[in-house]
PDB file of N, CA and C in Angstrom:
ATOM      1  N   UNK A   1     -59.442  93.275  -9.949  1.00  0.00           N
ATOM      2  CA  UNK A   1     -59.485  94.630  -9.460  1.00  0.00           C
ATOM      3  C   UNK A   1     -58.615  94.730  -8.208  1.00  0.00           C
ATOM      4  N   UNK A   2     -58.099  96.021  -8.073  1.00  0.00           N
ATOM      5  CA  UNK A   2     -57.146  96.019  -6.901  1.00  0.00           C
ATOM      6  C   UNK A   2     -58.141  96.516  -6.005  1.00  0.00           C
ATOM      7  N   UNK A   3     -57.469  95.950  -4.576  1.00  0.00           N
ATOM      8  CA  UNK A   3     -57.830  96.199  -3.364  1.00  0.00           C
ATOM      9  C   UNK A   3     -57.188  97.214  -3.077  1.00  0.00           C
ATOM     10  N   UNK A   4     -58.521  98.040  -2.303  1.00  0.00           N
ATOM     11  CA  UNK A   4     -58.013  99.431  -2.136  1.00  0.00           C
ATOM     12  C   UNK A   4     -58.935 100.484  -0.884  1.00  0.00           C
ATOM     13  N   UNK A   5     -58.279 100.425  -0.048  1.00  0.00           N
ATOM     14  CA  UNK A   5     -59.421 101.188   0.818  1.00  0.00           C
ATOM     15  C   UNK A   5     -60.122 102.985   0.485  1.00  0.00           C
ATOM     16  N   UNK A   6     -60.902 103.718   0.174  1.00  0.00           N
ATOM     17  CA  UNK A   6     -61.117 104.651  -0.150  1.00  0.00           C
ATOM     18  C   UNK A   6     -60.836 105.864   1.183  1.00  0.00           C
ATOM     19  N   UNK A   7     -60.501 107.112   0.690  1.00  0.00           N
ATOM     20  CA  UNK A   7     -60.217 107.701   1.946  1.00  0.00           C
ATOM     21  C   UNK A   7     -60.107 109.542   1.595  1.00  0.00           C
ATOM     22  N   UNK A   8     -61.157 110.411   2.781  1.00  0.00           N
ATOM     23  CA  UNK A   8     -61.096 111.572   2.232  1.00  0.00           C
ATOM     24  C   UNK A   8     -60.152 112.306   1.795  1.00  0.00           C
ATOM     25  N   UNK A   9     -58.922 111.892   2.036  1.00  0.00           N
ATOM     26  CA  UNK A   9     -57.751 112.428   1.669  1.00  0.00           C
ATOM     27  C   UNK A   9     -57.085 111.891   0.511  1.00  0.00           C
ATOM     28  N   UNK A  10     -57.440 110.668  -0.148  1.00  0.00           N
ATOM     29  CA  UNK A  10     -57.119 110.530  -1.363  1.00  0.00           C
ATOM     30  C   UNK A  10     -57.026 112.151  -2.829  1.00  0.00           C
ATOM     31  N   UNK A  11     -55.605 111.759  -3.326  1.00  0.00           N
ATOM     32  CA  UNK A  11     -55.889 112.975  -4.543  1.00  0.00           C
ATOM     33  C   UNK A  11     -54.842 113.722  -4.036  1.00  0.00           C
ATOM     34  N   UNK A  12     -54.586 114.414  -4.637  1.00  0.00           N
ATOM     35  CA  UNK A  12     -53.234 115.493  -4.519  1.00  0.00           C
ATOM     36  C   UNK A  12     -52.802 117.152  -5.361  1.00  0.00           C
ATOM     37  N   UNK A  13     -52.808 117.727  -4.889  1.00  0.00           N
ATOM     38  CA  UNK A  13     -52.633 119.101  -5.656  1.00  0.00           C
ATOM     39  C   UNK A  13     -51.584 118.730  -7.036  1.00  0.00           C
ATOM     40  N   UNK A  14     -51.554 119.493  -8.047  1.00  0.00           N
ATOM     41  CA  UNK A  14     -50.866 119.691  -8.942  1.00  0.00           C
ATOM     42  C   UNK A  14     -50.198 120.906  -9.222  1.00  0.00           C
ATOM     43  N   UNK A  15     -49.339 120.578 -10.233  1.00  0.00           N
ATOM     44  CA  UNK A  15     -48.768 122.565 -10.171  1.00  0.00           C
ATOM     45  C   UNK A  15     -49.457 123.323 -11.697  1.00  0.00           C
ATOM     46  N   UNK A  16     -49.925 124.347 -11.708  1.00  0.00           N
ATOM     47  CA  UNK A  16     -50.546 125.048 -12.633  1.00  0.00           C
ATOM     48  C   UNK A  16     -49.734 124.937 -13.957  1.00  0.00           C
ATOM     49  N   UNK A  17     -47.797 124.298 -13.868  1.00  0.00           N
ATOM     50  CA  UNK A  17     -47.560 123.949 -15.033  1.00  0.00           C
ATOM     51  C   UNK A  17     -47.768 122.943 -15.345  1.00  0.00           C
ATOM     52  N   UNK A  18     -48.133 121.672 -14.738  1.00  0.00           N
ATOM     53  CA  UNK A  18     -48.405 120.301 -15.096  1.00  0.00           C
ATOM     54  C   UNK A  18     -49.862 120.487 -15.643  1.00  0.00           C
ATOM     55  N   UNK A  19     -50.835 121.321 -15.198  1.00  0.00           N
ATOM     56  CA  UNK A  19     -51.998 121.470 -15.251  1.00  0.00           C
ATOM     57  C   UNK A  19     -52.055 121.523 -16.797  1.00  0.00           C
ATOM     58  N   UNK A  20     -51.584 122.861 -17.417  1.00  0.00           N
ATOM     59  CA  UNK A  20     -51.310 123.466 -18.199  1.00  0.00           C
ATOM     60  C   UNK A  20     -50.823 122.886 -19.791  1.00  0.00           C
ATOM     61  N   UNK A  21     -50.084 122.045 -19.119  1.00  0.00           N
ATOM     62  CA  UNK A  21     -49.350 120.871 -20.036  1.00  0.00           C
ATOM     63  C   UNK A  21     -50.713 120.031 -20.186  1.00  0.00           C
ATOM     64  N   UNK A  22     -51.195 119.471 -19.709  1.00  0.00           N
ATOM     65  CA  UNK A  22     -51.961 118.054 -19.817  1.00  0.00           C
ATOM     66  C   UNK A  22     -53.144 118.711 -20.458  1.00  0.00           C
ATOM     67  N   UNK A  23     -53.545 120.358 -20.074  1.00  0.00           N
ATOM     68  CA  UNK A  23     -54.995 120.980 -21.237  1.00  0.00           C
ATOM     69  C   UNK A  23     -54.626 121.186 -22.644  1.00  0.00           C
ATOM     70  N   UNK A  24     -52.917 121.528 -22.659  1.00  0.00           N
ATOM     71  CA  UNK A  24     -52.560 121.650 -23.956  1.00  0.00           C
ATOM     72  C   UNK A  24     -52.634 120.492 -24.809  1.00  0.00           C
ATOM     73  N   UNK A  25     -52.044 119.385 -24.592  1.00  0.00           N
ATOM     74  CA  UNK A  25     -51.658 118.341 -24.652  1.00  0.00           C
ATOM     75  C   UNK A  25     -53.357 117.366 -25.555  1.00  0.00           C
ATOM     76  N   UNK A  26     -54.540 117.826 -24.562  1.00  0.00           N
ATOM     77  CA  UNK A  26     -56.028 117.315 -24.644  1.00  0.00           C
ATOM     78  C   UNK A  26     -56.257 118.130 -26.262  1.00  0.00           C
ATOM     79  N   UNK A  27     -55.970 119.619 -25.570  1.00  0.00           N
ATOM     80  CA  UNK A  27     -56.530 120.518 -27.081  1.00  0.00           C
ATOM     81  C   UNK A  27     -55.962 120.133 -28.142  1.00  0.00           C
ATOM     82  N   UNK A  28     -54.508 119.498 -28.167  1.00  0.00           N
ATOM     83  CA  UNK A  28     -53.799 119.341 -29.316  1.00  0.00           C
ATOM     84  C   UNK A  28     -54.432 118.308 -30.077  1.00  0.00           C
ATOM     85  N   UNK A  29     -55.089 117.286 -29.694  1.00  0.00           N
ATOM     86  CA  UNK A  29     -55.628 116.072 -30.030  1.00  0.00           C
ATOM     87  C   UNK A  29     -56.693 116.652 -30.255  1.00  0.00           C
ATOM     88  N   UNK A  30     -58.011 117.617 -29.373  1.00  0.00           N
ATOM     89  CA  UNK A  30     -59.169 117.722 -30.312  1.00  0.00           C
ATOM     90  C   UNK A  30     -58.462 119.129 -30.610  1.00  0.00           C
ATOM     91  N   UNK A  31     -58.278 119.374 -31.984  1.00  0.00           N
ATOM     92  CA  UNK A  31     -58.140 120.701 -32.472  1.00  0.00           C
ATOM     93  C   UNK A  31     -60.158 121.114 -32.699  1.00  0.00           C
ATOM     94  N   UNK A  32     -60.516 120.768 -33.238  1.00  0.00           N
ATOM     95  CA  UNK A  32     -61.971 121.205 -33.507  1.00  0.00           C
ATOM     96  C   UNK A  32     -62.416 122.437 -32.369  1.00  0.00           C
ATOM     97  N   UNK A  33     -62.655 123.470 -33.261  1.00  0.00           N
ATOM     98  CA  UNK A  33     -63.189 124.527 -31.994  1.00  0.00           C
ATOM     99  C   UNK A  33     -64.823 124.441 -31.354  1.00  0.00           C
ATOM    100  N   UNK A  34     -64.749 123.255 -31.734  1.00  0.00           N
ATOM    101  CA  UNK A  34     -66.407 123.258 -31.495  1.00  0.00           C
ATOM    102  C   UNK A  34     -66.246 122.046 -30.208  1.00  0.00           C
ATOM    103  N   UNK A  35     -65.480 121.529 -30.160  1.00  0.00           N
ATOM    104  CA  UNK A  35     -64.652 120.426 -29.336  1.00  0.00           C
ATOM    105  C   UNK A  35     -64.709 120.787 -27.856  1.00  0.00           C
ATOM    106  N   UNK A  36     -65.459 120.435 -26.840  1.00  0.00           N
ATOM    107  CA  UNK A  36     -65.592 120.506 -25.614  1.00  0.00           C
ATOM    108  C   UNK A  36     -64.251 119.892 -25.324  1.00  0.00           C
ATOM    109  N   UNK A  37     -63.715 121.229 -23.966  1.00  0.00           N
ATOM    110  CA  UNK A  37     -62.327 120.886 -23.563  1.00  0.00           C
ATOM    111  C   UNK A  37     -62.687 120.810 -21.874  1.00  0.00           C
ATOM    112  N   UNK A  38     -63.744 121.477 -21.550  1.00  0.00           N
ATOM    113  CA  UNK A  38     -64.060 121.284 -20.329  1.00  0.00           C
ATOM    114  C   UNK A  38     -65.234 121.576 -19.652  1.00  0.00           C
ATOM    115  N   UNK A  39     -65.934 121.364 -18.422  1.00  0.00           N
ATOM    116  CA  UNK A  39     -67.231 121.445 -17.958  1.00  0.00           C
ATOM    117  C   UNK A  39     -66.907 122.120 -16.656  1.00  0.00           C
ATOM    118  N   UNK A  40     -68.389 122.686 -16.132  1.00  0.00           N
ATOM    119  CA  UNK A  40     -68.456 123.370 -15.094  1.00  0.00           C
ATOM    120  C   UNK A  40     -69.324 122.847 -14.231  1.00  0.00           C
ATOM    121  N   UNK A  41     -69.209 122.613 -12.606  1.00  0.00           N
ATOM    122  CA  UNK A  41     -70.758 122.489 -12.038  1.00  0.00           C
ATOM    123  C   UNK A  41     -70.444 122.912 -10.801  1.00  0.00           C
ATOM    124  N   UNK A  42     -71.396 123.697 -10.427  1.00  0.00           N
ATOM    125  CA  UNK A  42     -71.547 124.142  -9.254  1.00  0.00           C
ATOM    126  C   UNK A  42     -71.156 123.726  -7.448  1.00  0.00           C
ATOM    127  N   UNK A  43     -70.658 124.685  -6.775  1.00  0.00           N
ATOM    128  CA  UNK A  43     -70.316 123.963  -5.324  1.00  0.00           C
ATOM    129  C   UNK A  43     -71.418 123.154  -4.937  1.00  0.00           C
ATOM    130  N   UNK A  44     -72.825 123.709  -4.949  1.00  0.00           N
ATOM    131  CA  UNK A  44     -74.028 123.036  -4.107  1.00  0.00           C
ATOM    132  C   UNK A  44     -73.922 122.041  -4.324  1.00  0.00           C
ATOM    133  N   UNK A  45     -74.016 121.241  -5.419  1.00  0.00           N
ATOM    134  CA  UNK A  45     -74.466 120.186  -5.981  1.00  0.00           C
ATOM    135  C   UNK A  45     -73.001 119.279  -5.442  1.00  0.00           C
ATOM    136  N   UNK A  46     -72.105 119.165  -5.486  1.00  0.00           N
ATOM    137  CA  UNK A  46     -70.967 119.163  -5.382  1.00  0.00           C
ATOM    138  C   UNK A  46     -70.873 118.236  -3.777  1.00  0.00           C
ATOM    139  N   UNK A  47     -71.451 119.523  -3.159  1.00  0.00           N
ATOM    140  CA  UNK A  47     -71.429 119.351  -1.399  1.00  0.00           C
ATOM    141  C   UNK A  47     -72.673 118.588  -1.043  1.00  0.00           C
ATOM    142  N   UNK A  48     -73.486 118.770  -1.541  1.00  0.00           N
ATOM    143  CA  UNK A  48     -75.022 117.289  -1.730  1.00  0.00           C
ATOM    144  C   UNK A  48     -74.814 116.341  -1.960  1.00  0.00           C
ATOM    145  N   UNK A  49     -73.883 115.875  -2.403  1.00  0.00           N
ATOM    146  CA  UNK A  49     -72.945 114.747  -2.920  1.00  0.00           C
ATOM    147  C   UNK A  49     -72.339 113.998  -1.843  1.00  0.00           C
ATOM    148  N   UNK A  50     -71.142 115.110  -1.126  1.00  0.00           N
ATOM    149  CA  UNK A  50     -70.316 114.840  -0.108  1.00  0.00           C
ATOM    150  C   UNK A  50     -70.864 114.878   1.091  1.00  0.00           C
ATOM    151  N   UNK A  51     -72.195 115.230   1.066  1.00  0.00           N
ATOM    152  CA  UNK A  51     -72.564 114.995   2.457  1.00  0.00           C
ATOM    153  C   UNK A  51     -73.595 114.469   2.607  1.00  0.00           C
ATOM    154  N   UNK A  52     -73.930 112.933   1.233  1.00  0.00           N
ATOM    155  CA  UNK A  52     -74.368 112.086   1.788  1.00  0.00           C
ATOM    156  C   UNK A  52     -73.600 111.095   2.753  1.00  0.00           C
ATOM    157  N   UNK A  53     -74.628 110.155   3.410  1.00  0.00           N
ATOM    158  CA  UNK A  53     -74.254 109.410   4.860  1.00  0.00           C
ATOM    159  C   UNK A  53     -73.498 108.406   3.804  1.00  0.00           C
ATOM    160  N   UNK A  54     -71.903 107.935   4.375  1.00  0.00           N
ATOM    161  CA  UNK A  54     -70.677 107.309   3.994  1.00  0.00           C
ATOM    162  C   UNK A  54     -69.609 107.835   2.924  1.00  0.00           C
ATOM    163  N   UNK A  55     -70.357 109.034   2.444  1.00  0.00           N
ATOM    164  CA  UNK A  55     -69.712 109.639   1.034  1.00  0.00           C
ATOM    165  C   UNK A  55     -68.182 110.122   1.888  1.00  0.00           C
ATOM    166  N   UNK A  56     -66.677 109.395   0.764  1.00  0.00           N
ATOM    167  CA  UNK A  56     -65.825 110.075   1.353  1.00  0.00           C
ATOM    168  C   UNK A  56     -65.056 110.478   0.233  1.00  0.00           C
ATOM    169  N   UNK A  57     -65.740 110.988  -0.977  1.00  0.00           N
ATOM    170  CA  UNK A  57     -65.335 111.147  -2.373  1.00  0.00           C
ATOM    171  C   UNK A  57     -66.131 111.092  -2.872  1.00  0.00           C
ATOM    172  N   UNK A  58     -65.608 111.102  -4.482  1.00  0.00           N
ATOM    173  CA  UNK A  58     -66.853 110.717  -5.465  1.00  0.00           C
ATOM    174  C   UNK A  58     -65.993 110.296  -6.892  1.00  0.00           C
ATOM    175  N   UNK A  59     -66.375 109.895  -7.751  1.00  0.00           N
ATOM    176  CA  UNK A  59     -65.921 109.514  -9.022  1.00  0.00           C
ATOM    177  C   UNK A  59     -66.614 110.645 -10.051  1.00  0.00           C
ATOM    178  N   UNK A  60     -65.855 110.667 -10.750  1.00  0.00           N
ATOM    179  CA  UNK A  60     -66.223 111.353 -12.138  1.00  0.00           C
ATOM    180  C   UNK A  60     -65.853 110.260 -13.378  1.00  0.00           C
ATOM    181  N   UNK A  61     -67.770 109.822 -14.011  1.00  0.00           N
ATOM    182  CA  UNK A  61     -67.998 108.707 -15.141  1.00  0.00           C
ATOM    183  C   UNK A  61     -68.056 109.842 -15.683  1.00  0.00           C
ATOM    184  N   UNK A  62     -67.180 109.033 -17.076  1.00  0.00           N
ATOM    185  CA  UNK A  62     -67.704 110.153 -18.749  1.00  0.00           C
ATOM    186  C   UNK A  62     -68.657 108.843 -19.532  1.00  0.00           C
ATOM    187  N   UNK A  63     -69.741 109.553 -20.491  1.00  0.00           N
ATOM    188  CA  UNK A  63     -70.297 108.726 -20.995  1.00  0.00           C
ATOM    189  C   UNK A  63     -70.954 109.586 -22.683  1.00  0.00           C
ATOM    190  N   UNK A  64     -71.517 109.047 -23.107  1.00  0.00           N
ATOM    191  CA  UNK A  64     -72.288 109.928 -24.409  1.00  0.00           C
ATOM    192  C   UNK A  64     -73.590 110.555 -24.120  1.00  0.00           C
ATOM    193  N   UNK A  65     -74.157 111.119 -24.058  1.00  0.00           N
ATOM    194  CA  UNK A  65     -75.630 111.682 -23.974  1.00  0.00           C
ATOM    195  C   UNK A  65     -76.490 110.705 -25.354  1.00  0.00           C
ATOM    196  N   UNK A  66     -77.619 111.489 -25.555  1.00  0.00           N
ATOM    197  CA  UNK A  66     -78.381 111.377 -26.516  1.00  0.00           C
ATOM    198  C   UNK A  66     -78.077 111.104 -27.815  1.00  0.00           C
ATOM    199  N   UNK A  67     -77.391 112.713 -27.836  1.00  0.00           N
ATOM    200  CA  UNK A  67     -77.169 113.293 -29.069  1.00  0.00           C
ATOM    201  C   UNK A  67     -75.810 112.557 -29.598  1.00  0.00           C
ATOM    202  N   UNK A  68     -75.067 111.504 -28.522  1.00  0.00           N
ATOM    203  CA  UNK A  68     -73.488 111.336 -28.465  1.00  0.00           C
ATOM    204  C   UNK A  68     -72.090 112.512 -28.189  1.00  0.00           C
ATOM    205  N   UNK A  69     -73.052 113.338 -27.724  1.00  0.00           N
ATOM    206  CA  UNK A  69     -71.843 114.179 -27.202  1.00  0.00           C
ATOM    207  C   UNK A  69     -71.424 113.814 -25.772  1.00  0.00           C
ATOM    208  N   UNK A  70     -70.352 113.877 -25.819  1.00  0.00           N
ATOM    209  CA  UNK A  70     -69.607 113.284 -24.510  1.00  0.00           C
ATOM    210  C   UNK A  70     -70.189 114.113 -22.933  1.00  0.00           C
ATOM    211  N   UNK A  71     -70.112 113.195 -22.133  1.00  0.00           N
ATOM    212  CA  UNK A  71     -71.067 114.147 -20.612  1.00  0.00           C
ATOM    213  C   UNK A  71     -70.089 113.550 -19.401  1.00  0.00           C
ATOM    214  N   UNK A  72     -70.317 113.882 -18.811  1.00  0.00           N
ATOM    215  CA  UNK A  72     -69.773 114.033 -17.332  1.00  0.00           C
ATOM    216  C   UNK A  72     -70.491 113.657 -16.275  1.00  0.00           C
ATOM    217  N   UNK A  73     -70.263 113.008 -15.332  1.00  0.00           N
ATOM    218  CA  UNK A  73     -71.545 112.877 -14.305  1.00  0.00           C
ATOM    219  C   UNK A  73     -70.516 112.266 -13.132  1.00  0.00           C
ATOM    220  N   UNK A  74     -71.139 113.217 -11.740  1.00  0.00           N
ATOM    221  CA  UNK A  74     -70.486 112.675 -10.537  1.00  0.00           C
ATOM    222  C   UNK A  74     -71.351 111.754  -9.725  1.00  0.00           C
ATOM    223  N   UNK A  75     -70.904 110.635  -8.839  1.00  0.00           N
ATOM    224  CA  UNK A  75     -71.583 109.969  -8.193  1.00  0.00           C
ATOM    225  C   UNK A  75     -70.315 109.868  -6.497  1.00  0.00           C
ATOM    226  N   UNK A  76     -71.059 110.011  -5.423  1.00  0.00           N
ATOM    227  CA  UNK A  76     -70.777 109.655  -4.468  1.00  0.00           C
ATOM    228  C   UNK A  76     -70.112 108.298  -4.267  1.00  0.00           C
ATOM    229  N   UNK A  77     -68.980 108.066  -3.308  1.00  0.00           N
ATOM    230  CA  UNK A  77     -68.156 107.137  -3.002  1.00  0.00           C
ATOM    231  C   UNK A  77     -67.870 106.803  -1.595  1.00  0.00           C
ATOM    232  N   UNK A  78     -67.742 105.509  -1.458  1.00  0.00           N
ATOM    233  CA  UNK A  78     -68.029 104.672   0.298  1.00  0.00           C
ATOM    234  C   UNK A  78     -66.360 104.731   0.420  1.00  0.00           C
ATOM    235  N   UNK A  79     -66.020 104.420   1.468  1.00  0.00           N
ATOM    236  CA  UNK A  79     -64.326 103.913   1.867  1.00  0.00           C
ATOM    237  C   UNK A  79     -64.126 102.435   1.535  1.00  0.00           C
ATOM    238  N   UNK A  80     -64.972 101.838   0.765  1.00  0.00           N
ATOM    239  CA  UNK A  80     -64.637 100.529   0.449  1.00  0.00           C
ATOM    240  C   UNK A  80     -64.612 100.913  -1.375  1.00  0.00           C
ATOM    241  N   UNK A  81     -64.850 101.725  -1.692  1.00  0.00           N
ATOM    242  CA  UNK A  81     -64.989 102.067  -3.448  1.00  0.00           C
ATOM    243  C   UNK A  81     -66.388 101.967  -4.029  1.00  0.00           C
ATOM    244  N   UNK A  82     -67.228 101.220  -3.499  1.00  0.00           N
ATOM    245  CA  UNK A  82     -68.642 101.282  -4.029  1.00  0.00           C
ATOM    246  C   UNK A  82     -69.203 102.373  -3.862  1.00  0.00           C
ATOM    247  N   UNK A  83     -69.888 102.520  -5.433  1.00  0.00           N
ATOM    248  CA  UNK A  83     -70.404 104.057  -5.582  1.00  0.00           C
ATOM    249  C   UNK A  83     -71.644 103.864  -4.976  1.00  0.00           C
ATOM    250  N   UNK A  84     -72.107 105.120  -4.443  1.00  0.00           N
ATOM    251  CA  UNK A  84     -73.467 105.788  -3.845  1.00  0.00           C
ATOM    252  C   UNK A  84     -74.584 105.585  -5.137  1.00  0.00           C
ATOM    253  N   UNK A  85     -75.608 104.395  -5.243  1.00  0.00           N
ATOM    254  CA  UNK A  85     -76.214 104.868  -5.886  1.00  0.00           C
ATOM    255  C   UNK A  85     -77.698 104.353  -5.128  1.00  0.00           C
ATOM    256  N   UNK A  86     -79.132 104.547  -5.678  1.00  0.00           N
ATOM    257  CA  UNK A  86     -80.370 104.482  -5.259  1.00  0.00           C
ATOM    258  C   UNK A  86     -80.602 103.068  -4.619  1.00  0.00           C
ATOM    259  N   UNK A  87     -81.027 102.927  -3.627  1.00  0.00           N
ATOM    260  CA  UNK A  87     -81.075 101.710  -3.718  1.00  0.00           C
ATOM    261  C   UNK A  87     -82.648 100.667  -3.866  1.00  0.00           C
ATOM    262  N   UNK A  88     -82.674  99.750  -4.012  1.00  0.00           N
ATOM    263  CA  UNK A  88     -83.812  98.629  -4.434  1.00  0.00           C
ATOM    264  C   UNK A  88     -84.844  99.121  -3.211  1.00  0.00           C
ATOM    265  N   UNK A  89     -84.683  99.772  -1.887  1.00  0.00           N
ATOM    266  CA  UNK A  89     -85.872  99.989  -1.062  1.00  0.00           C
ATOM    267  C   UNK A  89     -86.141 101.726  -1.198  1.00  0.00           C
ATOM    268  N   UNK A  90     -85.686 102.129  -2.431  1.00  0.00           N
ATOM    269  CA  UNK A  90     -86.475 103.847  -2.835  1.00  0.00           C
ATOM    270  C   UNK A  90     -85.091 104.646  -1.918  1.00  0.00           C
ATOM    271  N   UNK A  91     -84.198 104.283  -1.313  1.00  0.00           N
ATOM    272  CA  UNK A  91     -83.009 105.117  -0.425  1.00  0.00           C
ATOM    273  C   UNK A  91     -82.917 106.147  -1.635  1.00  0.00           C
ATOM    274  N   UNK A  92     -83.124 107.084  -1.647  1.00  0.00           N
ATOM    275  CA  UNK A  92     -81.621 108.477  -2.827  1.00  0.00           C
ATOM    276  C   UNK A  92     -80.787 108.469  -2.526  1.00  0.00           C
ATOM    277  N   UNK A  93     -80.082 108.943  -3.881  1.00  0.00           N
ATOM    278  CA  UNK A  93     -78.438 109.201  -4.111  1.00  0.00           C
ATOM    279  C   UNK A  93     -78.469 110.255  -4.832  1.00  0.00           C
ATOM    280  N   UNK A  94     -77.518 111.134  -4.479  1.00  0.00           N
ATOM    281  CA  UNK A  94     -77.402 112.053  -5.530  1.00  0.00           C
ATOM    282  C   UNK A  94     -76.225 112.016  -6.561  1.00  0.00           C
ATOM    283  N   UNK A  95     -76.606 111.803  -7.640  1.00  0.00           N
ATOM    284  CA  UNK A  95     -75.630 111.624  -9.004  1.00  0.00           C
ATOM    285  C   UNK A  95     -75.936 113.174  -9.407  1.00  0.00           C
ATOM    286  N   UNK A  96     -74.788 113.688 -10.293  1.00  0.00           N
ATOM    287  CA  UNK A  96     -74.846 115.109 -10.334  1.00  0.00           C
ATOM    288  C   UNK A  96     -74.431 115.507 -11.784  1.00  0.00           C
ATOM    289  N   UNK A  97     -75.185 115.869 -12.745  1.00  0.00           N
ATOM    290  CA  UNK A  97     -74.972 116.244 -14.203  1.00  0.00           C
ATOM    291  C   UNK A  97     -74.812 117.680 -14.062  1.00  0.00           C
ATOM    292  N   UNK A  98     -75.470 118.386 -15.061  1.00  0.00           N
ATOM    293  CA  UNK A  98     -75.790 119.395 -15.364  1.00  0.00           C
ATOM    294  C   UNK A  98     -74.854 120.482 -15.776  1.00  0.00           C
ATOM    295  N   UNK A  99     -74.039 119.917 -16.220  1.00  0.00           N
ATOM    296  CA  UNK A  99     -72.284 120.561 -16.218  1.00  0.00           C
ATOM    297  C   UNK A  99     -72.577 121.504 -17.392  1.00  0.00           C
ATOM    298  N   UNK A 100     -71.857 122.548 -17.553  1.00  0.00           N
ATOM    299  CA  UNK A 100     -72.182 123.909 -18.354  1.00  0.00           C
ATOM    300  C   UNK A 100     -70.642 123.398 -19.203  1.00  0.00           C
ATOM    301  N   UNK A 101     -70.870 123.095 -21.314  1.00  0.00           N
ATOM    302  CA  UNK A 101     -69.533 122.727 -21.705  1.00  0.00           C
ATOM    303  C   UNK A 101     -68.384 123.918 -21.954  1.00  0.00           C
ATOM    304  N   UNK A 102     -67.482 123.967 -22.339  1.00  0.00           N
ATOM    305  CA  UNK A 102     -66.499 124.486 -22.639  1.00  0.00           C
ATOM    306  C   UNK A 102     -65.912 124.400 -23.881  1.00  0.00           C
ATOM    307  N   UNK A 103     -66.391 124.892 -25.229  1.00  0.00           N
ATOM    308  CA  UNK A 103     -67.153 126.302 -25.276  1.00  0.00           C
ATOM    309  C   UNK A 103     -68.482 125.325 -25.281  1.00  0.00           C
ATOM    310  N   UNK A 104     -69.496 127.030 -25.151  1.00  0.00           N
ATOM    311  CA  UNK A 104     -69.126 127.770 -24.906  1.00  0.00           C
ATOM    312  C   UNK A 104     -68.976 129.053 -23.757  1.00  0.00           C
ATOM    313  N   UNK A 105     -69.099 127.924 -22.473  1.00  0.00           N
ATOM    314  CA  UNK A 105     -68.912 128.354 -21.048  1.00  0.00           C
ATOM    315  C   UNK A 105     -67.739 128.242 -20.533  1.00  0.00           C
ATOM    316  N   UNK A 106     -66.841 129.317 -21.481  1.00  0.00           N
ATOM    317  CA  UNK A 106     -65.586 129.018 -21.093  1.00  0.00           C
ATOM    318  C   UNK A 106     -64.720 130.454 -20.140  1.00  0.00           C
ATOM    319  N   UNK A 107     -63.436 130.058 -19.472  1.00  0.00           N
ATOM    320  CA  UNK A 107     -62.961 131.313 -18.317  1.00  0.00           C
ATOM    321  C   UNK A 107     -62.810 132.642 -19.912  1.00  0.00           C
ATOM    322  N   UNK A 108     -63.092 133.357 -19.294  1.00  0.00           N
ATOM    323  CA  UNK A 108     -62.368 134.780 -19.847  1.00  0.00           C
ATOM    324  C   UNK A 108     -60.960 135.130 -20.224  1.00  0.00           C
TER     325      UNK A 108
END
């Protein structure tokens, strides 16, 4: 694994045509209209995240649910890369699901 210090400024804007390209690009591969292309979750949850004590980021894991439909889940991040999670003496973390899919919570 590479060495890598973590840092709030990691990440970088994109331009709405690169954006654009890379959703087309996803949809082209799942054509299925039933095919989740994207998720939603709220600022709160978001900022509960980032303002736990060392959080200077967070990761976004994809994984399967239950049912095997694909899910989303954020977890808090240290400046050394280790994720925020509960620890062995009862500490919380907040990991953050609850993402609304796309369809059919999709923009207008």
């Amino acid at each position: 694994m590479q060495e890598y210090t973590f840092s709030k400024k990691d990440g970088a804007d994109i331009s709405e045509t690169k954006a654009k390209e890379w959703m087309k690009k996803f949809r082209d591969a799942h054509p299925n209209k039933g095919d989740v292309i994207a998720r939603f979750i709220g600022a709160d949850i978001i900022q509960r995240i980032l303002q736990q004590d060392q959080c200077v980021g967070m990761r976004i894991y994809f994984g399967y649910d239950e049912t095997g439909q694909i899910q989303v889940f954020l977890c808090g991040s240290r400046v050394d890369g280790s994720n925020i999670w509960p620890d062995a003496a009862g500490s919380p973390a907040i990991l953050a699901d609850g993402t609304l899919a796309c369809p059919p919570y999709c923009p207008k």
